[in-house]
N, C-alpha and C. Protein backbone atom coordinates (compact mmCIF):
# COMPACT_ATOMS: atom_id res chain seq x y z
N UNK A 1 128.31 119.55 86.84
CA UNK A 1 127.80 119.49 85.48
C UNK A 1 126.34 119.94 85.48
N UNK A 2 126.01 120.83 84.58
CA UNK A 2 124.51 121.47 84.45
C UNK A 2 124.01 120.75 83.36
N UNK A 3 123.14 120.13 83.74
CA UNK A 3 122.13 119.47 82.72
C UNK A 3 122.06 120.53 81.13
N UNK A 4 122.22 119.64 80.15
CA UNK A 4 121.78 120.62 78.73
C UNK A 4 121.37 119.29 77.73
N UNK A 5 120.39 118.32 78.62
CA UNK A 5 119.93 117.85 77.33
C UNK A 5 118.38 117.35 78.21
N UNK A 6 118.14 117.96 77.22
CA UNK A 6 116.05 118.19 77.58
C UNK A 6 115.46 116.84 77.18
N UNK A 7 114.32 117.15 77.86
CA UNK A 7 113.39 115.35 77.21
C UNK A 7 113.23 114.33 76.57
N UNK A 8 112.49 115.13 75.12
CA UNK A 8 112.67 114.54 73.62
C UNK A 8 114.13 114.02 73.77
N UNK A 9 114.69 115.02 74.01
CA UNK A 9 116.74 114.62 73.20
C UNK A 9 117.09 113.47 73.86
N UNK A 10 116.74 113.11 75.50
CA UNK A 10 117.02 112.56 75.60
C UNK A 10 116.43 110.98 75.36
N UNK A 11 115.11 111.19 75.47
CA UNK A 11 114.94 110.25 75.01
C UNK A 11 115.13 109.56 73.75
N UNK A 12 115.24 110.23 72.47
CA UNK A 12 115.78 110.24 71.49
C UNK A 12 117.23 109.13 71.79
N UNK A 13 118.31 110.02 72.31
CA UNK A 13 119.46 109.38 72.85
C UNK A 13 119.27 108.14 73.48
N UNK A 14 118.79 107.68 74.33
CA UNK A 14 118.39 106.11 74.72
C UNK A 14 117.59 105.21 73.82
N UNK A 15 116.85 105.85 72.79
CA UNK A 15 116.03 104.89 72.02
C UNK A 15 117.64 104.32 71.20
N UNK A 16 118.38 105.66 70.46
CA UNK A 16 119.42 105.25 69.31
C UNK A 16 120.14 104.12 70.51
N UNK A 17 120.59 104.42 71.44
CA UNK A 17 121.69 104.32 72.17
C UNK A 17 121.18 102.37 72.24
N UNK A 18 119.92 101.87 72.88
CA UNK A 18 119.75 100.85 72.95
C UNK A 18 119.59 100.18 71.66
N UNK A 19 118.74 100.73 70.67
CA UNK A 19 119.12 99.91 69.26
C UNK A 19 120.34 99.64 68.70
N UNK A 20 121.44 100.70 69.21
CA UNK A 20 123.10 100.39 68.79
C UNK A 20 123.48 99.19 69.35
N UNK A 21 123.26 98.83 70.83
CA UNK A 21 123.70 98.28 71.64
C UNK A 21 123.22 96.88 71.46
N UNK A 22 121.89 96.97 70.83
CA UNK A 22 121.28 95.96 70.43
C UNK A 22 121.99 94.79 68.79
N UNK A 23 122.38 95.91 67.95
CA UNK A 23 123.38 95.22 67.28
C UNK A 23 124.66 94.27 67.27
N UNK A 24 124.52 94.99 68.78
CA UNK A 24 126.03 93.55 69.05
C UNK A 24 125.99 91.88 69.36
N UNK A 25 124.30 92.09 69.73
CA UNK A 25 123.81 90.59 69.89
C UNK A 25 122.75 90.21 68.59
N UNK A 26 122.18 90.91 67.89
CA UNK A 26 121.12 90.65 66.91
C UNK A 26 121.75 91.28 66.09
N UNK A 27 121.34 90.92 64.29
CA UNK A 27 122.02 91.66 63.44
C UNK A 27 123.26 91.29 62.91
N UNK A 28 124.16 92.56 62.90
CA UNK A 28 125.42 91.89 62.19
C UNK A 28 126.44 91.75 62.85
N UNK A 29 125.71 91.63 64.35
CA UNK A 29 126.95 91.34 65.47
C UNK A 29 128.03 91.63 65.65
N UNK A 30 128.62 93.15 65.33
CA UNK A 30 129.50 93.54 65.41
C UNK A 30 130.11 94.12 66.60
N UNK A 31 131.26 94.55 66.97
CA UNK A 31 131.45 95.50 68.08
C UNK A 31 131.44 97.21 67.65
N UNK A 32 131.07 97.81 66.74
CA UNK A 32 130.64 98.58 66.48
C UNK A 32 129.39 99.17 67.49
N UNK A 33 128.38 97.96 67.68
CA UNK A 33 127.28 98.32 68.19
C UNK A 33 127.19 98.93 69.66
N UNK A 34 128.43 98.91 70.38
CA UNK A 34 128.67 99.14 71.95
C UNK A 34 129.06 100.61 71.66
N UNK A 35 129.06 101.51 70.50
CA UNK A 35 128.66 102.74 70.54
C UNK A 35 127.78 103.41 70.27
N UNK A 36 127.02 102.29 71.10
CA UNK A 36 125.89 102.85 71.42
C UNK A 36 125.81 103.33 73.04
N UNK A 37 126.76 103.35 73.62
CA UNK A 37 127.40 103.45 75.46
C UNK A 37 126.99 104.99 74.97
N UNK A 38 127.94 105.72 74.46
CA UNK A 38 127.70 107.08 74.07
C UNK A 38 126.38 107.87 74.08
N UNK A 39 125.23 107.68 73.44
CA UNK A 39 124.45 108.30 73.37
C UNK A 39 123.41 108.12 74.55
N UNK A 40 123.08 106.49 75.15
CA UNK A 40 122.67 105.88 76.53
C UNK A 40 123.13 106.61 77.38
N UNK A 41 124.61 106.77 77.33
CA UNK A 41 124.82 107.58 78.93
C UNK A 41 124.69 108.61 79.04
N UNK A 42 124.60 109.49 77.79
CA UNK A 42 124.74 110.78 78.13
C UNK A 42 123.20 111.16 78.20
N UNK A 43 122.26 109.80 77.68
CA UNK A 43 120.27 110.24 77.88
C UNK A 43 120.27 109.97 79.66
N UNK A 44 121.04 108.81 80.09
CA UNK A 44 120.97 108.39 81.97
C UNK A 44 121.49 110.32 82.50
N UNK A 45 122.67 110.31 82.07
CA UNK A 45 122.79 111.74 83.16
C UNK A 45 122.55 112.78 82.42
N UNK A 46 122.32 113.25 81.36
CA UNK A 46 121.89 114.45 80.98
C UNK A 46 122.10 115.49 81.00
N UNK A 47 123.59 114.88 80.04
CA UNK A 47 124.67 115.95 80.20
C UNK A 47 125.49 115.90 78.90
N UNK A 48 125.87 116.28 77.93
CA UNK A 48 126.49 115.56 76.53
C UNK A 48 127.73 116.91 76.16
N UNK A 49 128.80 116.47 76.38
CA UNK A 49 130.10 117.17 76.18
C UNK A 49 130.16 118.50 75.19
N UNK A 50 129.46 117.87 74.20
CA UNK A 50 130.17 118.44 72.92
C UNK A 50 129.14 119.65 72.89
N UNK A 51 127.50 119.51 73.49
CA UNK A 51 127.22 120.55 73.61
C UNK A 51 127.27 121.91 74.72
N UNK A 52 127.78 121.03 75.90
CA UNK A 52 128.81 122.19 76.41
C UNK A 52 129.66 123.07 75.49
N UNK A 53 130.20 122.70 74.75
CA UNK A 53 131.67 123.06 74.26
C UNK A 53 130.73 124.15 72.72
N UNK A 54 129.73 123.81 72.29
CA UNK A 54 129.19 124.71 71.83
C UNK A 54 128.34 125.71 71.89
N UNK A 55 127.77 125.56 73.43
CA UNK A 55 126.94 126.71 74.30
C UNK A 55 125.28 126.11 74.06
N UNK A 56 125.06 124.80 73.53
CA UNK A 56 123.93 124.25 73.26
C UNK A 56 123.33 123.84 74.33
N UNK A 57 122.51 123.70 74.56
CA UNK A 57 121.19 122.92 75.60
C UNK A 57 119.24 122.99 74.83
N UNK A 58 119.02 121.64 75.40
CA UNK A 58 117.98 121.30 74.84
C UNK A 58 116.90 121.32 76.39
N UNK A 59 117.11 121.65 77.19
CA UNK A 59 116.70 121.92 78.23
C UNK A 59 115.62 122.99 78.05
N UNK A 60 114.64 123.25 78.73
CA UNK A 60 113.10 124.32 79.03
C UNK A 60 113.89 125.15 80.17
N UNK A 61 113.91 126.68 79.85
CA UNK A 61 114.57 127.54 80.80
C UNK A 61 113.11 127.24 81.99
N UNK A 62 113.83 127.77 83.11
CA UNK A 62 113.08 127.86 84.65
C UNK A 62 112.99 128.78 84.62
């Protein structure tokens, strides 16, 4: 897997990803909030499916 998600994005992705995740214990305590797994994992490896599949990357060319 080739990395295609750059800095910002990802960090972006872990800020949403832990405030989702954060809803399942604070808030309206739903299980809704554990999709927040989605956007967390894909900021940890830095890699996100869907923009494979559209030729996207947020990555700084080398």
């Amino acid at each position: 897997m080739k990395q295609n998600v750059g800095g910002i994005d990802r960090a972006l992705r872990a800020i949403v990803g832990i405030v989702l995740i954060s809803l399942v214990f604070i808030g309206p305590q739903t299980v809704w909030g554990w999709i927040g797994i989605i956007p967390l994992g894909t900021a940890i490896i830095g890699w996100c499916p869907p923009y494979s599949l559209l030729g996207i990357s947020t990555c700084k060319t080398q």
